[in-house]
Protein backbone atom coordinates (compact mmCIF):
# COMPACT_ATOMS: atom_id res chain seq x y z
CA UNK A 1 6.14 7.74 15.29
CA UNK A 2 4.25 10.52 13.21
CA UNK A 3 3.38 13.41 14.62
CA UNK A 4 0.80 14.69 12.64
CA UNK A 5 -2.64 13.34 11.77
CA UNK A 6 -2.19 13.35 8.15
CA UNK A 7 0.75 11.26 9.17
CA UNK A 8 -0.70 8.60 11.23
CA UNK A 9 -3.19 8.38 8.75
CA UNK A 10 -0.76 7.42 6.20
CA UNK A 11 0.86 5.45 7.96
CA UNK A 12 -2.14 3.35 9.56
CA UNK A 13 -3.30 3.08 5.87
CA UNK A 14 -0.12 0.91 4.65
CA UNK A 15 -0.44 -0.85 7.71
CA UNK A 16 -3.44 -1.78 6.56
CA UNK A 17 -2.10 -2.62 2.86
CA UNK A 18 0.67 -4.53 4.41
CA UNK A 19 -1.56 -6.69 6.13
CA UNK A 20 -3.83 -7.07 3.32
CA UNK A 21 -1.24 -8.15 1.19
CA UNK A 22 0.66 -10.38 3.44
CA UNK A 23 -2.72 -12.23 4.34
CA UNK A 24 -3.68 -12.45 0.94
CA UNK A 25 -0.56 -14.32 0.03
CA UNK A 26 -0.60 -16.20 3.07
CA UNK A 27 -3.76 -17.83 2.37
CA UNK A 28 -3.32 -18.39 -1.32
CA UNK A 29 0.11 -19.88 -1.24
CA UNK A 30 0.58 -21.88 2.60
CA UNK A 31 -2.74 -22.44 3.07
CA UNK A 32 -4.10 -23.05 -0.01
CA UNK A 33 -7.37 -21.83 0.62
CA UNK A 34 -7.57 -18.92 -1.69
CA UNK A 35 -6.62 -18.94 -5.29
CA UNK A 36 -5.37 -16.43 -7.37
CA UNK A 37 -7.65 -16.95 -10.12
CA UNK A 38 -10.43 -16.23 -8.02
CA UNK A 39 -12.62 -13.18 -8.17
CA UNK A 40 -11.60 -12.39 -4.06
CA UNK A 41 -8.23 -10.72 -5.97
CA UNK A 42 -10.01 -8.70 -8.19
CA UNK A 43 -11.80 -6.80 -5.04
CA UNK A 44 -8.99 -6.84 -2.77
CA UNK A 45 -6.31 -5.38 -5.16
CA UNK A 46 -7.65 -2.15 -6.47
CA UNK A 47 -9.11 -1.56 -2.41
CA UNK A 48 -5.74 -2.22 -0.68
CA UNK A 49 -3.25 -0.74 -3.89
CA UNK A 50 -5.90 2.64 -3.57
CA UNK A 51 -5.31 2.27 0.37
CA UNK A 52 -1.25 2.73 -0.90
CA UNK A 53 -1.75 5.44 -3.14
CA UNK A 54 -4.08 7.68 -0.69
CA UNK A 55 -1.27 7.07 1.67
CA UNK A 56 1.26 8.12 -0.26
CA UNK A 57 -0.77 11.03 -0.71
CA UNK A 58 -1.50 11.86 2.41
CA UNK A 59 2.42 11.43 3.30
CA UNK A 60 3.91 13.73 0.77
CA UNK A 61 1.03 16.74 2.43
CA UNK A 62 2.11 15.04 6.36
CA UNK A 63 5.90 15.55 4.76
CA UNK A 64 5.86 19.20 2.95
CA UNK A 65 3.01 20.92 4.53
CA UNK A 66 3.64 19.93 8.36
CA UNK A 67 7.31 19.06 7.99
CA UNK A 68 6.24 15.71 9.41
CA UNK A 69 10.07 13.55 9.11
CA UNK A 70 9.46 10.54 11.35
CA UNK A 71 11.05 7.81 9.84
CA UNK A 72 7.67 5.93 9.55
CA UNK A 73 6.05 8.17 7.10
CA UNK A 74 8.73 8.49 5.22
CA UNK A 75 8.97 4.85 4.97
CA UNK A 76 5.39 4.94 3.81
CA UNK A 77 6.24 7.70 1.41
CA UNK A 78 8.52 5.06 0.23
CA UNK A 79 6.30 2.12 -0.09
CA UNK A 80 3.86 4.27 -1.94
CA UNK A 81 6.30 5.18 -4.56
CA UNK A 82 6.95 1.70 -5.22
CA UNK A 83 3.57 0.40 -5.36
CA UNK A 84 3.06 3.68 -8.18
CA UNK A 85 6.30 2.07 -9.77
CA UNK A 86 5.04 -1.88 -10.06
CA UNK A 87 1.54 -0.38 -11.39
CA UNK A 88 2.75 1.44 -13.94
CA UNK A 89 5.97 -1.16 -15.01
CA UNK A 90 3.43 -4.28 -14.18
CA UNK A 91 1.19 -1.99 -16.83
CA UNK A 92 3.44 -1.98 -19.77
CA UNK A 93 5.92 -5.18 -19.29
CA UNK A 94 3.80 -7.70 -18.01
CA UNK A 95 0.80 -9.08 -20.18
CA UNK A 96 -2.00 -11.17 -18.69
């Protein structure tokens, strides 16, 4: 577990996009209540990919400023990177 604020913060916040996410998907593709095409994406992505950018954010200061090394946040250090990585390559490969 963290042991810094800034850490649990981080953490808690890709919790939060992890849920997000997995609901999101849950409901559009078993349930079939949600679709895609629907303006409910369009909300929820930029709020729950900015959720996983502030986190990374806030892991990197946990990570060099309070030498914060649980595991978790630098799993969440992780995750942020690759949500940075599938903005920017979803930006320039994929055309909608």
């Amino acid at each position: 577990m963290p042991r810094t604020k800034l850490g649990k913060w981080s953490v808690g916040l890709h919790i939060f996009f992890l849920i997000a996410i997995i609901a999101s998907i849950f409901l559009a593709q078993i349930l079939k209540v949600l679709n895609f095409d629907d303006h409910w994406w369009d909300v929820t992505v930029p709020i729950v990919f900015s959720a996983s950018i502030i986190a990374f954010i806030i892991g990197i200061i946990a990570k060099r400023k309070y030498q914060d090394g649980s595991i978790s946040v630098l799993l969440s250090i992780l995750l942020g990177l690759c949500v940075i990585l599938f903005i920017i390559f979803h930006s320039l490969f994929i055309t909608d």
